[in-house]
N, C-alpha and C. Protein backbone atom coordinates (compact mmCIF):
# COMPACT_ATOMS: atom_id res chain seq x y z
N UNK A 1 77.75 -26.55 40.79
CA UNK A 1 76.74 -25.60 40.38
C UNK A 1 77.12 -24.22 40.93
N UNK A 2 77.11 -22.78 40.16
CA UNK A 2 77.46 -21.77 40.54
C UNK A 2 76.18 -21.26 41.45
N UNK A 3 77.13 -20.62 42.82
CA UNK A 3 75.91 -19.94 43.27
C UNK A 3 76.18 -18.91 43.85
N UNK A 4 75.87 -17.78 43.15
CA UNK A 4 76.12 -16.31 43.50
C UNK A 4 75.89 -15.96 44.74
N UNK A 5 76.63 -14.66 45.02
CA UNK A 5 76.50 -14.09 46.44
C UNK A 5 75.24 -13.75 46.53
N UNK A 6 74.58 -13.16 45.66
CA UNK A 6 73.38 -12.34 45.50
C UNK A 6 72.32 -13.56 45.78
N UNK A 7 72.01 -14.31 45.60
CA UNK A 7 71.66 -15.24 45.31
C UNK A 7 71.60 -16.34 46.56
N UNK A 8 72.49 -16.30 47.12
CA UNK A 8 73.00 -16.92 48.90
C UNK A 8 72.23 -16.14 49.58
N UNK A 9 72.86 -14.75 49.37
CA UNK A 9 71.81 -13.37 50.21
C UNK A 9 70.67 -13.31 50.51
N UNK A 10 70.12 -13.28 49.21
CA UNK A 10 68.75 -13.62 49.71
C UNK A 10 67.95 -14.90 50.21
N UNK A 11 68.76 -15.93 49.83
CA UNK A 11 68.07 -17.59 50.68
C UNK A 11 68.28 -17.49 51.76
N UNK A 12 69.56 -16.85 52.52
CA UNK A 12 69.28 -17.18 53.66
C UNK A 12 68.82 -15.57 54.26
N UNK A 13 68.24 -14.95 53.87
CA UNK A 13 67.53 -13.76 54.08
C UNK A 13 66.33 -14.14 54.67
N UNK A 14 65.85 -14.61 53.54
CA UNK A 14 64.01 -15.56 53.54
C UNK A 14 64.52 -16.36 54.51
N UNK A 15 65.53 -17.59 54.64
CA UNK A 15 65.19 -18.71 55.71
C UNK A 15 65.27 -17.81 57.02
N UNK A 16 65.98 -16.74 57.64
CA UNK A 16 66.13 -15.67 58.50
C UNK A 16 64.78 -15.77 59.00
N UNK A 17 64.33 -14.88 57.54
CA UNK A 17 62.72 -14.31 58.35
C UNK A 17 62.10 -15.09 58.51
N UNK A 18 61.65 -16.33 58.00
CA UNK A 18 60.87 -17.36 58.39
C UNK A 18 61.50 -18.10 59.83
N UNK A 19 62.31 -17.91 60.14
CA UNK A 19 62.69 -18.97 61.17
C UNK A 19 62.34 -18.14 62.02
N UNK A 20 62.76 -16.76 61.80
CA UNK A 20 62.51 -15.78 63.18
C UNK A 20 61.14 -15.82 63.58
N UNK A 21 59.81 -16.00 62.28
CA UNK A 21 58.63 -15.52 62.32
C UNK A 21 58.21 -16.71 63.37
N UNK A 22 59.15 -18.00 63.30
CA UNK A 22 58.40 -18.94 63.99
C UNK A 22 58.17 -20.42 63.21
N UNK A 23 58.33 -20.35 61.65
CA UNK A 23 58.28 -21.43 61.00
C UNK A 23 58.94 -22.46 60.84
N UNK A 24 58.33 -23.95 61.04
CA UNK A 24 59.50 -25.19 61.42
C UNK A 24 60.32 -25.25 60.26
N UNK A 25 61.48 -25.09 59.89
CA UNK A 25 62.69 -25.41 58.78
C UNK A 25 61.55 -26.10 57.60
N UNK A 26 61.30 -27.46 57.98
CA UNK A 26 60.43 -28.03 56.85
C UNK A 26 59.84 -26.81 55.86
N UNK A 27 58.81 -26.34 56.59
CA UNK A 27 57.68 -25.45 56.14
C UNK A 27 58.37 -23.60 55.65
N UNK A 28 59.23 -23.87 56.05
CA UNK A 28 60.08 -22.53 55.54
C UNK A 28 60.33 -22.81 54.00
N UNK A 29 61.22 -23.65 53.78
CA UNK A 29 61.68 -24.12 52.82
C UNK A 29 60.55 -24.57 51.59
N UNK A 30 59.08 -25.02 51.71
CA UNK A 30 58.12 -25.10 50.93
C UNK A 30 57.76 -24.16 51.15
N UNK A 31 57.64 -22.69 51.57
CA UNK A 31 57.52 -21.52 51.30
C UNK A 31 58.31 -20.69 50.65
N UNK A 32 59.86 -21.03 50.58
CA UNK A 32 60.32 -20.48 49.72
C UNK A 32 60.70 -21.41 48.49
N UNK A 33 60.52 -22.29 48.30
CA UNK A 33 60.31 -23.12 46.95
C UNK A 33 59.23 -22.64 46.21
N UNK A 34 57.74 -22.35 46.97
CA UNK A 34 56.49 -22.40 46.19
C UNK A 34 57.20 -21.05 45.25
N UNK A 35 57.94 -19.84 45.76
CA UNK A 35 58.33 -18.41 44.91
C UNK A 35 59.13 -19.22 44.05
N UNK A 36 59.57 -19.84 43.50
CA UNK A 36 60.62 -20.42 42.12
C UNK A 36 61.81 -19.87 42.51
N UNK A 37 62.55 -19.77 43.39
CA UNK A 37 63.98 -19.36 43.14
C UNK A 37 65.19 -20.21 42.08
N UNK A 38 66.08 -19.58 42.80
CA UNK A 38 67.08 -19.91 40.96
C UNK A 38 67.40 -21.41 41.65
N UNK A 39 68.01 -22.23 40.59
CA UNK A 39 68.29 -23.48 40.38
C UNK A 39 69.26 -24.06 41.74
N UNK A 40 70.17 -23.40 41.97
CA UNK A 40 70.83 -23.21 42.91
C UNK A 40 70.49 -23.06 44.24
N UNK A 41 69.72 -22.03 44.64
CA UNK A 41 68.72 -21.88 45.69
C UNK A 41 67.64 -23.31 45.62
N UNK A 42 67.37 -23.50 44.58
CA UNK A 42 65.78 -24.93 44.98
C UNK A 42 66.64 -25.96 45.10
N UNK A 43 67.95 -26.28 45.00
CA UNK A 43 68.67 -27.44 44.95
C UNK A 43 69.10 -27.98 46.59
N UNK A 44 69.26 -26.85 47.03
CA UNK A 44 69.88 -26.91 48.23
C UNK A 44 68.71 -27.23 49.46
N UNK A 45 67.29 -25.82 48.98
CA UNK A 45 66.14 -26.30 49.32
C UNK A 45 65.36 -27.40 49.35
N UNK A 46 65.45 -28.04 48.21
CA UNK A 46 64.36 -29.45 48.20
C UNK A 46 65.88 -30.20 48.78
N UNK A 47 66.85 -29.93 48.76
CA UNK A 47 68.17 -31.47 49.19
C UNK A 47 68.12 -31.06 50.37
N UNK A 48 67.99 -29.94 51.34
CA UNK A 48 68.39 -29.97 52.32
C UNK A 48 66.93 -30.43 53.06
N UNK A 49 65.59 -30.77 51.99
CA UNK A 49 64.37 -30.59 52.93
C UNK A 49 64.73 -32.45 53.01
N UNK A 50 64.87 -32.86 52.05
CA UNK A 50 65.21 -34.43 52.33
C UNK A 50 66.14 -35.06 53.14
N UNK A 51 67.42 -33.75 53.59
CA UNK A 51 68.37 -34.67 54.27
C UNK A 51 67.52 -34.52 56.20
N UNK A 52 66.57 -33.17 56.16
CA UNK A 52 65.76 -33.19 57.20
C UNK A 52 65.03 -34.49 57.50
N UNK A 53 64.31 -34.83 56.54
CA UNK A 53 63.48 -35.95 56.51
C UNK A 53 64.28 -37.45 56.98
N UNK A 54 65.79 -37.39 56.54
CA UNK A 54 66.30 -38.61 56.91
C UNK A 54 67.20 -38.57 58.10
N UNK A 55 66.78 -37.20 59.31
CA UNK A 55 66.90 -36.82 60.76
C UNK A 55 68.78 -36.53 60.46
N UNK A 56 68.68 -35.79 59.93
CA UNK A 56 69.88 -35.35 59.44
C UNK A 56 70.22 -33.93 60.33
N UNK A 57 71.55 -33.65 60.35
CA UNK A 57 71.19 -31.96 61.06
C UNK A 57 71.31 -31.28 59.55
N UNK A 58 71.12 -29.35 60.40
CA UNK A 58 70.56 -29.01 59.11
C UNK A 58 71.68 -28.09 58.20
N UNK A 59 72.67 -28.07 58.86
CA UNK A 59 73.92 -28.09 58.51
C UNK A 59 74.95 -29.32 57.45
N UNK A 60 74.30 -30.37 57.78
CA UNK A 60 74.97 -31.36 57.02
C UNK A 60 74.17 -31.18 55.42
N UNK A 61 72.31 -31.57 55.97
CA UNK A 61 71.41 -31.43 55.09
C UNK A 61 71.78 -30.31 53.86
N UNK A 62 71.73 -28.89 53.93
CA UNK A 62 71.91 -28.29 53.17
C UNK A 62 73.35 -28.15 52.83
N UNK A 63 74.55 -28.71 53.08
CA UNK A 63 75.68 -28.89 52.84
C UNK A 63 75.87 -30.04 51.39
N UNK A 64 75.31 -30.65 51.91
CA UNK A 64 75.23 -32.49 50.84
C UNK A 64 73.94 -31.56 49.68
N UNK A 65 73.56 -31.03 49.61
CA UNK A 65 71.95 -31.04 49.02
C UNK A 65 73.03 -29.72 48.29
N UNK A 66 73.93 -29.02 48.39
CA UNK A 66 74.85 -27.85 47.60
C UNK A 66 75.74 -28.64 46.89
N UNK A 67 76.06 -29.33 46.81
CA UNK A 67 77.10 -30.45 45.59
C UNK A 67 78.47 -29.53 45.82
N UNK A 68 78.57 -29.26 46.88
CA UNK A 68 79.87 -28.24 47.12
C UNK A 68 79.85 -27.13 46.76
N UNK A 69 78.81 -26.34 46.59
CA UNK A 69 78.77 -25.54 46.59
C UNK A 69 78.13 -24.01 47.56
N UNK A 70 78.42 -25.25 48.82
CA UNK A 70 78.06 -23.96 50.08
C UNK A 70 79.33 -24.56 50.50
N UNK A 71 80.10 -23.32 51.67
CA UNK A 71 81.91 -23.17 52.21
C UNK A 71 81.57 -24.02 53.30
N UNK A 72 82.39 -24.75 53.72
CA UNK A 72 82.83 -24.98 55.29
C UNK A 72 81.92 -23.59 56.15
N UNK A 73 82.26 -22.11 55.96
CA UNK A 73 81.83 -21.56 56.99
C UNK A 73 80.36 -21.35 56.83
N UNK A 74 79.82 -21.51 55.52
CA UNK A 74 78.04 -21.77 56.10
C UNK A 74 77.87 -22.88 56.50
N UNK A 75 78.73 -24.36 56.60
CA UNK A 75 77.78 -25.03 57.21
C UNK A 75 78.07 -25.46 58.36
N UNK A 76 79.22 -24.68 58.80
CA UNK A 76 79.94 -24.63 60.18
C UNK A 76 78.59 -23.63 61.12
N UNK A 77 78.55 -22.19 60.27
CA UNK A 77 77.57 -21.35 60.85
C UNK A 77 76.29 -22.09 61.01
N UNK A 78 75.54 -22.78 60.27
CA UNK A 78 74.33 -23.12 60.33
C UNK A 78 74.54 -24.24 61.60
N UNK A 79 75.36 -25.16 61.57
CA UNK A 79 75.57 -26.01 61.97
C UNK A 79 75.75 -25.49 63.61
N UNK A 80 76.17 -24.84 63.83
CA UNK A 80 76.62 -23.96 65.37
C UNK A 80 75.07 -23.19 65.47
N UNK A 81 74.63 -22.58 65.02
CA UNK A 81 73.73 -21.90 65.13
C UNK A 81 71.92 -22.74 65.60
N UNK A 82 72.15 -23.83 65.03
CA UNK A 82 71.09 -25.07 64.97
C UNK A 82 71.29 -25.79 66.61
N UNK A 83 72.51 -25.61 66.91
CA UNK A 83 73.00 -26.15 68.06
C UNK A 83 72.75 -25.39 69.10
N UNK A 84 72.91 -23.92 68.95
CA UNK A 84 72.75 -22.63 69.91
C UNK A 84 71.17 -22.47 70.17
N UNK A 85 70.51 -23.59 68.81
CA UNK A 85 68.85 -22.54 69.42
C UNK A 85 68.24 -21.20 68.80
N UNK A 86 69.59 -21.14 67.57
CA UNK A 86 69.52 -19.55 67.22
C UNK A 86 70.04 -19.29 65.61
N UNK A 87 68.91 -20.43 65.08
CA UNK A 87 69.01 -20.77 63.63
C UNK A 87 68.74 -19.50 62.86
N UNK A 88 67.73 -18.65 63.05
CA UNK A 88 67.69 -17.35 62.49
C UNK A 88 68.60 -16.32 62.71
N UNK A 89 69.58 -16.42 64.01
CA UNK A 89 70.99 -15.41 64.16
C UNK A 89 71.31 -16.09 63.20
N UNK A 90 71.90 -17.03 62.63
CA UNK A 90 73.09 -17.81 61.97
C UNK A 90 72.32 -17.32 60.21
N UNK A 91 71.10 -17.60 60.01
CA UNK A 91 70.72 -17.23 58.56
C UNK A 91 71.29 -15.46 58.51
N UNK A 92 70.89 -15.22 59.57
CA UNK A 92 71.08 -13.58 59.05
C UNK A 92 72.46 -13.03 59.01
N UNK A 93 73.31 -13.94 59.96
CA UNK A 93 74.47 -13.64 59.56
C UNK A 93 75.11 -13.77 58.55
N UNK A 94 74.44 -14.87 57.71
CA UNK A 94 74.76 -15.58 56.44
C UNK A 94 74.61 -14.87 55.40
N UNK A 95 73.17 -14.31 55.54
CA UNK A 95 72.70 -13.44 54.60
C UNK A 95 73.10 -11.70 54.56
N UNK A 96 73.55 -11.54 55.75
CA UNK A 96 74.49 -10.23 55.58
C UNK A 96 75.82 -10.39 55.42
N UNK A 97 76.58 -11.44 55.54
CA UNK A 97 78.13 -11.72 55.17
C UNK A 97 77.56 -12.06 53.43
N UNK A 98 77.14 -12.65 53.00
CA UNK A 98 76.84 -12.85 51.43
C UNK A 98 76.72 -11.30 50.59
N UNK A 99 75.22 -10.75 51.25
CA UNK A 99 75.23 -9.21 50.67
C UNK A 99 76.47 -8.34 50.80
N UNK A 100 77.06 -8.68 51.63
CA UNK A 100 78.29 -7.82 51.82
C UNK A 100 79.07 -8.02 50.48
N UNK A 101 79.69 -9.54 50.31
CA UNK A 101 80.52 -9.81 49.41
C UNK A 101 80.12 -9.41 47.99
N UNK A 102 78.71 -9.88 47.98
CA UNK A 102 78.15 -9.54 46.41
C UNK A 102 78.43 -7.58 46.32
N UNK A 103 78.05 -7.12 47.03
CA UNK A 103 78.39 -5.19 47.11
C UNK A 103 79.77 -4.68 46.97
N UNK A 104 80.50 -6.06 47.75
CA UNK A 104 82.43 -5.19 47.53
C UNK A 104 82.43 -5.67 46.11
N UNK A 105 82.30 -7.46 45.52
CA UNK A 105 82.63 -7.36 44.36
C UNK A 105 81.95 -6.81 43.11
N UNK A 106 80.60 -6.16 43.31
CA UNK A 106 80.38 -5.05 42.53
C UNK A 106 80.61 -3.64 42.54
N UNK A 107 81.32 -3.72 43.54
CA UNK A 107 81.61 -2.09 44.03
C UNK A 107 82.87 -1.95 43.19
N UNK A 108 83.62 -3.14 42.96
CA UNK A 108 84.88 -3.49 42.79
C UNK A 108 85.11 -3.71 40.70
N UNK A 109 84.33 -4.34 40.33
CA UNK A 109 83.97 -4.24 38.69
C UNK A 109 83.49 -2.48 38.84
N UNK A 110 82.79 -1.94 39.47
CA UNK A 110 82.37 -0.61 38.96
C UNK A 110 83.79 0.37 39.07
N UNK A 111 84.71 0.63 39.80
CA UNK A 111 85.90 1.00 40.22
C UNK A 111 86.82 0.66 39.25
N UNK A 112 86.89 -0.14 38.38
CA UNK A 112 87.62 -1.05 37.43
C UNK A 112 87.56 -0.42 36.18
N UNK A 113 86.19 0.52 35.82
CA UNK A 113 86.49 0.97 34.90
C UNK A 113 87.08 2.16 34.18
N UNK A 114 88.14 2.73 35.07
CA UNK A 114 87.64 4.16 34.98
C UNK A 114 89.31 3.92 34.66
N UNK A 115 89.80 2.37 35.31
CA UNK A 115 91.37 2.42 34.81
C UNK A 115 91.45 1.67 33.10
N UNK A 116 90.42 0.99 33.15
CA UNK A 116 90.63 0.25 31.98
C UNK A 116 90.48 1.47 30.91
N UNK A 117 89.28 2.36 30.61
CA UNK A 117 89.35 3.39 30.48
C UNK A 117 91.04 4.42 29.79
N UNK A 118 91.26 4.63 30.63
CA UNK A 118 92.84 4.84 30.93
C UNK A 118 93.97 4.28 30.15
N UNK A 119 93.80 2.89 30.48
CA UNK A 119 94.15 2.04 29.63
C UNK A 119 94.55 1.97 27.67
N UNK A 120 93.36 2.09 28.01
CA UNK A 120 92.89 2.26 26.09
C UNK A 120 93.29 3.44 25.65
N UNK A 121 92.74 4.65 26.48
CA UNK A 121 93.42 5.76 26.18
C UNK A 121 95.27 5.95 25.92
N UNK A 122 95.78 5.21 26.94
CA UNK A 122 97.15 5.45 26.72
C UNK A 122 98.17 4.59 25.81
N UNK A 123 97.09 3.49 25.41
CA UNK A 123 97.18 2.36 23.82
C UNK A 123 97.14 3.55 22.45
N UNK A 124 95.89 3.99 22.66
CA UNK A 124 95.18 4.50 21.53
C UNK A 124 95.81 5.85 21.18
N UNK A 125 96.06 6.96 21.85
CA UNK A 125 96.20 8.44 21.84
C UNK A 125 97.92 8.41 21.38
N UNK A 126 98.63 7.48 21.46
CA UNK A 126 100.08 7.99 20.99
C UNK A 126 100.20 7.45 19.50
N UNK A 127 99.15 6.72 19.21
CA UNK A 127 99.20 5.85 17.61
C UNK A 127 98.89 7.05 16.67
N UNK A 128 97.63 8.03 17.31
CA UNK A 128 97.04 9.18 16.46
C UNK A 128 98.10 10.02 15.45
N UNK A 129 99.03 10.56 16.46
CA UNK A 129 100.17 11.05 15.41
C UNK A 129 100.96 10.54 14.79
N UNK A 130 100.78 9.05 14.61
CA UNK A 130 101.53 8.06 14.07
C UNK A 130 101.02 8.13 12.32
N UNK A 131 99.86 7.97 13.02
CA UNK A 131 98.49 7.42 11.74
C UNK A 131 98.29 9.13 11.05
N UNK A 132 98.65 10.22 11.49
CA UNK A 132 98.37 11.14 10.71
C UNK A 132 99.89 11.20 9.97
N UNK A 133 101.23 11.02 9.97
CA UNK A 133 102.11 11.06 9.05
C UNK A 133 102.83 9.65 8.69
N UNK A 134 101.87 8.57 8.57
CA UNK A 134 102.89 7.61 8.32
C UNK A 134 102.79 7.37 7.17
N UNK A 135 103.60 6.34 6.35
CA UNK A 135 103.29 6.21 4.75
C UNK A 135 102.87 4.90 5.39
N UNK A 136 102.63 3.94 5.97
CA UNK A 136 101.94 2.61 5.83
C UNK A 136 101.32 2.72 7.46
N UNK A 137 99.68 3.45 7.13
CA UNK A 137 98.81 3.67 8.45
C UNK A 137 98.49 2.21 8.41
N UNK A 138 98.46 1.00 7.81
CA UNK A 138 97.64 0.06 7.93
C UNK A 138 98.41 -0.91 8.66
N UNK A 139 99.78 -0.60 8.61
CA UNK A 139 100.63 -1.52 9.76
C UNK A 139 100.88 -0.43 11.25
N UNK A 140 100.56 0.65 11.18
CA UNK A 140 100.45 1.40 12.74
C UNK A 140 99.59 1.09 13.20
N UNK A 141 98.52 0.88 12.62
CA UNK A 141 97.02 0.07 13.33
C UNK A 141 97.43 -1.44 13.39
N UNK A 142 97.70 -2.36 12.84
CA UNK A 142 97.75 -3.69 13.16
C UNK A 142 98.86 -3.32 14.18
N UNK A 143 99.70 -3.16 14.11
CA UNK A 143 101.07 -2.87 15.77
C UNK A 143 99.91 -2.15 17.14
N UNK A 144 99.14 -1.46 16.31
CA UNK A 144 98.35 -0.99 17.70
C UNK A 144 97.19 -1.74 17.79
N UNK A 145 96.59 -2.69 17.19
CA UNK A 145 95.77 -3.89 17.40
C UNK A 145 96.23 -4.63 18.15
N UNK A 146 97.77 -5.29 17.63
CA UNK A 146 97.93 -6.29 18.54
C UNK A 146 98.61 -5.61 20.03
N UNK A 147 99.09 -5.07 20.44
CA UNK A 147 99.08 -4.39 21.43
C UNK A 147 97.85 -4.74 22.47
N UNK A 148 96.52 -3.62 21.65
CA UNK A 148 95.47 -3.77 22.74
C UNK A 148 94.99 -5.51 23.17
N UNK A 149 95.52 -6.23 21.91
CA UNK A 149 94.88 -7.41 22.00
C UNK A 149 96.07 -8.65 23.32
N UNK A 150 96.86 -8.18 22.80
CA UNK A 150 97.93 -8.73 24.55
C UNK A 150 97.32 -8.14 25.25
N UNK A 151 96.86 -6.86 25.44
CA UNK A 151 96.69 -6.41 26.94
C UNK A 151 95.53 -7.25 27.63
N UNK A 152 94.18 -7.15 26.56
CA UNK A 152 93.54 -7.78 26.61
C UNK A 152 93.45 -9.47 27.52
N UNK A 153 94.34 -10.18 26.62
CA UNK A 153 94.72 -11.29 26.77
C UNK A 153 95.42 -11.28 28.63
N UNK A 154 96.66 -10.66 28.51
CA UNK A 154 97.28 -9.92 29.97
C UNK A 154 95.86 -9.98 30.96
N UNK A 155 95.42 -9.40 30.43
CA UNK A 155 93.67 -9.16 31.76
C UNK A 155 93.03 -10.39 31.92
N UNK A 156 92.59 -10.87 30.96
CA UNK A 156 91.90 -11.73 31.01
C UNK A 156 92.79 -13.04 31.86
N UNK A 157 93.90 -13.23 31.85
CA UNK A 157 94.90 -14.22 32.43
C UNK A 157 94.93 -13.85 34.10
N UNK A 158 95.06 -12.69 34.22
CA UNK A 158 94.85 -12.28 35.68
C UNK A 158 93.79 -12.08 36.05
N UNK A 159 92.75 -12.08 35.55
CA UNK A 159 90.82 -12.27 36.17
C UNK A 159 91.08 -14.14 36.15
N UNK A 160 90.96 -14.67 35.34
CA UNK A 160 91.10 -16.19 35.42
C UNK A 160 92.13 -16.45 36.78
N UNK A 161 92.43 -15.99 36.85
CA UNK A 161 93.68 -16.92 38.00
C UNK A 161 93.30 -16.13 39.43
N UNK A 162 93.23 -14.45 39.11
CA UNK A 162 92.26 -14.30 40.44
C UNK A 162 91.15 -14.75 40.71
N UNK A 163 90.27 -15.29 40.05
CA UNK A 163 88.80 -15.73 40.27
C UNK A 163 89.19 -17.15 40.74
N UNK A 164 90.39 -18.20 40.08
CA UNK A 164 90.34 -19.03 40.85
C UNK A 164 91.28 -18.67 42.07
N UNK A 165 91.87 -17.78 42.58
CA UNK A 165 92.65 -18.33 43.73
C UNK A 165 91.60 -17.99 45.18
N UNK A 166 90.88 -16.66 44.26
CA UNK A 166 90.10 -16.29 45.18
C UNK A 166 89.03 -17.15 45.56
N UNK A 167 88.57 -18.36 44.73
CA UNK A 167 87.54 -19.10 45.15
C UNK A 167 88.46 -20.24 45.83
N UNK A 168 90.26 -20.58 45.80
CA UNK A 168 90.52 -21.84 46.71
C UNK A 168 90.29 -21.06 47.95
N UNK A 169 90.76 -19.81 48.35
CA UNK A 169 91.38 -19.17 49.52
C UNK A 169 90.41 -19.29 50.70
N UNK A 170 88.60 -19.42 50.13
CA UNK A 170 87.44 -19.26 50.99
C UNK A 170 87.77 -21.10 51.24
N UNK A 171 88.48 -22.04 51.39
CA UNK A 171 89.14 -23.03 51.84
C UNK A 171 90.02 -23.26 51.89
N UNK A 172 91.38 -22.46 51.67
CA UNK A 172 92.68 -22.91 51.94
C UNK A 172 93.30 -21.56 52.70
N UNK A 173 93.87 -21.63 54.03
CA UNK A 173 94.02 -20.59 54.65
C UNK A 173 95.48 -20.13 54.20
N UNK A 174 96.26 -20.52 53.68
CA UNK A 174 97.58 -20.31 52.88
C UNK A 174 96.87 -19.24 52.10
N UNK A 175 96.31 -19.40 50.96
CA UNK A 175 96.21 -18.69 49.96
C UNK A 175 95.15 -17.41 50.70
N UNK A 176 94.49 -17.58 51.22
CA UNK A 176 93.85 -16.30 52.18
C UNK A 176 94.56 -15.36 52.59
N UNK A 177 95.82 -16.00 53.21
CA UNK A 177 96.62 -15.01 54.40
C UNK A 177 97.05 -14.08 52.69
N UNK A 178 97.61 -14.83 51.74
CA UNK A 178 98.57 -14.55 50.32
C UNK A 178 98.12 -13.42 50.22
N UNK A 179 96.34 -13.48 49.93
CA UNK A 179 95.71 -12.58 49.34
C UNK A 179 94.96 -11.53 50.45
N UNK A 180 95.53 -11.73 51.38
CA UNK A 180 95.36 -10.55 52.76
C UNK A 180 93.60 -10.14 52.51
């Protein structure tokens, strides 16, 4: 199940403030269930409120109750943090390492466009004087169709393969160091 940074951020934001305010884990968690969060967030919530119930820690609990989809280091953090006495340090760390990530990789699509941009421009702008003296404009445009449409393709092959290496690397420390 996908579960966004944005989305992490704020669950363990809310479990933060509730733990800090004083509320037992149980009763946190049916407080932030009763608000409807996304599918992802209630999955982990109602699985991790059951693995509580079967005297589970709460690191394992919401680990098993994510179908793999929380890292080794949240449930290492929760898991250390549950142990320390200092379950609300460990949410908030959680929940500011998450907001962080969700902000670089939107900081990072917004930055992106200004080359793609660029891009098109330097596809598009040398065809113009092509297409004003050619005798067959309808094959300078298909040569400059398929063009944009490799590049296209080109991008899309390197978002696919960065999106997965970047999701082994948050578990394989090889491909981490790779991608510095």
């Amino acid at each position: 199940m996908k579960f966004p940074y944005e989305e992490k951020a704020l669950l363990y934001r809310e479990l933060a403030k509730l733990s800090a305010s004083g509320f037992p884990l149980p009763e946190a968690i049916d407080a932030i269930a009763d608000t409807h969060p996304p599918d992802a967030s209630m999955a982990v919530l109602l699985g991790g409120k059951a693995g509580l119930a079967e005297s589970r820690s709460i690191g394992e609990a919401f680990a098993d109750a994510a179908d793999g989809s929380l890292t080794d280091l949240e449930e290492s953090i929760i898991t250390a943090s549950e142990r320390g006495g200092v379950l609300a340090e460990g949410f908030d760390h959680l929940s500011n390492y998450f907001q962080m990530r969700a902000t670089t990789a939107a900081a990072i699509r917004r930055k992106m466009v200004y080359p793609l941009v660029l891009l098109h421009f330097a596809i598009i702008i040398p065809v113009v004087p092509l297409l004003i003296g050619a005798a067959n404009p309808g094959r300078v445009l298909l040569v400059s169709g398929l063009t944009l449409l490799a590049v296209y393709l080109l991008l899309f092959v390197v978002i696919v393969i960065g999106g997965r290496l970047a999701v082994k690397a948050e578990s394989d420390p090889k491909i981490d160091r790779m991608l510095g």
